[in-house]
Structure formats: C-alpha cells, structure tokens
N, C-alpha and C. Protein backbone atom coordinates (compact mmCIF):
# COMPACT_ATOMS: atom_id res chain seq x y z
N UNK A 1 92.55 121.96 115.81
CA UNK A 1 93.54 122.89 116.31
C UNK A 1 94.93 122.34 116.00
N UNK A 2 95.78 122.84 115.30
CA UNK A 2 97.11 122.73 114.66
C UNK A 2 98.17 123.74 115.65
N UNK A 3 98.86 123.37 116.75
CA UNK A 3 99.81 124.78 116.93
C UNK A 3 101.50 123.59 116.92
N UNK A 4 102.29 124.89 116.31
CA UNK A 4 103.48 124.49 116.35
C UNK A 4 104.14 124.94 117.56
N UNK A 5 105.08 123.63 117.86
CA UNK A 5 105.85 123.29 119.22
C UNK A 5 107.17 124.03 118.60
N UNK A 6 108.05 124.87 118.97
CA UNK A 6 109.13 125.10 118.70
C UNK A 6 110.16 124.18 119.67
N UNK A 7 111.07 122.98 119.79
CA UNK A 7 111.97 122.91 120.59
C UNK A 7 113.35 122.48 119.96
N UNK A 8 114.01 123.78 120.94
CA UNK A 8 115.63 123.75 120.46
C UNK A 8 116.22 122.83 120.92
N UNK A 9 116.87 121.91 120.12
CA UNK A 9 117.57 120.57 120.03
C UNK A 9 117.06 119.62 119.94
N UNK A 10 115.25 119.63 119.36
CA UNK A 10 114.50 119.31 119.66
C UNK A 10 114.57 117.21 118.85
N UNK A 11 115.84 117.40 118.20
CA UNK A 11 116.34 116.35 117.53
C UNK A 11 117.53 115.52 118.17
N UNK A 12 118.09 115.95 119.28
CA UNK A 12 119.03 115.54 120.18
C UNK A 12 118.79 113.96 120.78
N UNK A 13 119.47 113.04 121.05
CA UNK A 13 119.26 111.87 122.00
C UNK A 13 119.18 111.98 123.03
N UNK A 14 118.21 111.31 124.10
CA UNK A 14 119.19 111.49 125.28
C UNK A 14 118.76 109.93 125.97
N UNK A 15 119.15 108.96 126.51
CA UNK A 15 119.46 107.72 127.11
C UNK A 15 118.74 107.64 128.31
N UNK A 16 117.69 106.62 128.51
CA UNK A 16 117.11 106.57 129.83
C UNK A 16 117.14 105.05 130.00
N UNK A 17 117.44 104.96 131.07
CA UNK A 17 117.49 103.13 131.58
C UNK A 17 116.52 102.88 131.97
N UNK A 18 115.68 102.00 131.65
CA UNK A 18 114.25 101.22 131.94
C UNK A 18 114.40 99.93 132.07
N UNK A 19 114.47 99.11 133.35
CA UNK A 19 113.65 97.64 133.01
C UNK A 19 112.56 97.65 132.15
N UNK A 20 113.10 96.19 131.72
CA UNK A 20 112.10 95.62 130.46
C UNK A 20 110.60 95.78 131.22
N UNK A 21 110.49 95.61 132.52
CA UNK A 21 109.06 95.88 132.65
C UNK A 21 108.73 97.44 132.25
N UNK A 22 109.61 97.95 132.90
CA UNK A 22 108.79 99.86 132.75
C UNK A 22 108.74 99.96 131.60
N UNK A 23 109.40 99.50 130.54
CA UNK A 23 109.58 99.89 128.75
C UNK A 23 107.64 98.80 128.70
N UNK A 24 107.85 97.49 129.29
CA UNK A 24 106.53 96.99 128.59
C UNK A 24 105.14 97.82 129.04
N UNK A 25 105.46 98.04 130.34
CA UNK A 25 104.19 99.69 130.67
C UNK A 25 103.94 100.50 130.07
N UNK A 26 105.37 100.77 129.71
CA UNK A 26 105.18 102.51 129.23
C UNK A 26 104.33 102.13 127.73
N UNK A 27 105.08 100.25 127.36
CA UNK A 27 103.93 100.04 125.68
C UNK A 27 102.57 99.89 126.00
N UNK A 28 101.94 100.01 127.10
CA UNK A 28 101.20 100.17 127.15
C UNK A 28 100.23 98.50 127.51
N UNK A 29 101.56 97.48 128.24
CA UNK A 29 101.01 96.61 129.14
C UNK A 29 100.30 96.54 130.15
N UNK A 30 99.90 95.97 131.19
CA UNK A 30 99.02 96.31 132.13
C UNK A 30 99.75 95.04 133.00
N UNK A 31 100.37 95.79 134.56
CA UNK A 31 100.78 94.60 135.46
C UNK A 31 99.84 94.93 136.38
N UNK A 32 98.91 93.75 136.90
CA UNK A 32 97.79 93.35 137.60
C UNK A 32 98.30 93.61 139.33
N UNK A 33 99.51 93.08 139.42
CA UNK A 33 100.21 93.55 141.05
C UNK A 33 101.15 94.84 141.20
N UNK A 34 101.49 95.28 140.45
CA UNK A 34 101.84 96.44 139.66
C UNK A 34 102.07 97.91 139.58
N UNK A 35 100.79 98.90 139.94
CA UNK A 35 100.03 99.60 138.83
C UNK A 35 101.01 100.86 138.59
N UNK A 36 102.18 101.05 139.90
CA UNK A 36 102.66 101.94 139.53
C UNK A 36 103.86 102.32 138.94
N UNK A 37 104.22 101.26 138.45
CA UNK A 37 105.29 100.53 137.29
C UNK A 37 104.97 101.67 136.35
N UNK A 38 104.28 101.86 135.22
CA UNK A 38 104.31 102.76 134.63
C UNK A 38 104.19 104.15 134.83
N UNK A 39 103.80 104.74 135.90
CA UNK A 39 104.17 105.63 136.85
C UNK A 39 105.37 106.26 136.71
N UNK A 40 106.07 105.34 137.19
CA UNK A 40 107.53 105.11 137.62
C UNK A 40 108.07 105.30 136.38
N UNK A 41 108.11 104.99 135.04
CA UNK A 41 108.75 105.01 134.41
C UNK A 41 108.45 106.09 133.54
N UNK A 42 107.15 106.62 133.78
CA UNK A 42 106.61 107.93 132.93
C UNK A 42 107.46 109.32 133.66
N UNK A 43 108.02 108.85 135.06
CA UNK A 43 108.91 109.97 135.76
C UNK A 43 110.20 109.86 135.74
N UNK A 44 110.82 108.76 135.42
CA UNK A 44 112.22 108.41 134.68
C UNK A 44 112.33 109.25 133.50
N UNK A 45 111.16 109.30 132.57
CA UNK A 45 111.57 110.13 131.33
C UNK A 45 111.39 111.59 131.45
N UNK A 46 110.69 111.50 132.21
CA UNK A 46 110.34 113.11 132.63
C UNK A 46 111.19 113.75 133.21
N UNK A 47 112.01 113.49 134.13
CA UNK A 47 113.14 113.75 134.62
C UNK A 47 114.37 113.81 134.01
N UNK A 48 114.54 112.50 132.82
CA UNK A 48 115.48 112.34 131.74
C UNK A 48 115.27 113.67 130.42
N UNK A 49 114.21 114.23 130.53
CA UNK A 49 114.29 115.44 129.64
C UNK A 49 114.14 116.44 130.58
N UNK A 50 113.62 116.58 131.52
CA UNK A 50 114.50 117.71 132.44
C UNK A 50 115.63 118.23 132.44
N UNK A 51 116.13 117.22 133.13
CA UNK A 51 117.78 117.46 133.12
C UNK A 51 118.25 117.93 131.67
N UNK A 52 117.49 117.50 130.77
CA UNK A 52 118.89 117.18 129.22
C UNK A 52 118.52 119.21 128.89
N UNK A 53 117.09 119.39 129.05
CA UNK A 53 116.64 121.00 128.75
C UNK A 53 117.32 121.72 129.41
N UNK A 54 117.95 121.74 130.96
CA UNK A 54 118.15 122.08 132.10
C UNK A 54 119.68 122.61 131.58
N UNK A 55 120.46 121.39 131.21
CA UNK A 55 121.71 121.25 130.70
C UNK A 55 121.87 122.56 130.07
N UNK A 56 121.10 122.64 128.72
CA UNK A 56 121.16 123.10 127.51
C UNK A 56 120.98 124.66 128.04
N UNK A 57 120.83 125.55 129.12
CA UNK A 57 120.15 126.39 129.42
C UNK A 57 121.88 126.83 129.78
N UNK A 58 121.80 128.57 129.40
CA UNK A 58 122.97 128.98 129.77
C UNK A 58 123.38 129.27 130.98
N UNK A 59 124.92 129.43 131.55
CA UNK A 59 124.61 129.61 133.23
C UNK A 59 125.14 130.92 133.17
C-alpha cells in the first residue's frame, strides 16, 4: 500500500528542546529507571508540530 501524504509547509523547520536524554530515547535507547522519558519526549514533538500546523491555519 503506497498513499501520498499531502502536507502544506510540509518542508518548514520548527525547533524543539530535548535533553540529551529524551533525544537518546527518542534514538531509541532504553533507560532501565526511566521508562517514561521517551514518552515525554514523543509529546514534546507532538505538541511542537501542533502548535507550528495550528499557527499556519487562518484566523
């Protein structure tokens, strides 16, 4: 199954601050005391393209 994603600005930056731990989670480290470190940082970005789509939306 092949479907194309259309997204407008879909080439844009947008800047999210991560401790070096949440960036080593999100690579796909594993912290043993932890677990919801990557969690956490999978909703930092999620939120960080929220907002940026949110922006882009006319008022």
């Amino acid at each position: 199954m092949n479907s194309n994603i259309m997204i407008p600005q879909g080439e844009e930056k947008i800047t999210i601050e991560l401790s070096v731990k949440e960036a080593l989670a999100l690579s796909g480290v594993k912290f043993a005391h932890n677990h919801d470190l990557a969690l956490d940082a999978r909703k930092k970005v999620q939120q960080s393209i929220e907002d940026k789509l949110k922006s882009e939306l006319p008022h």
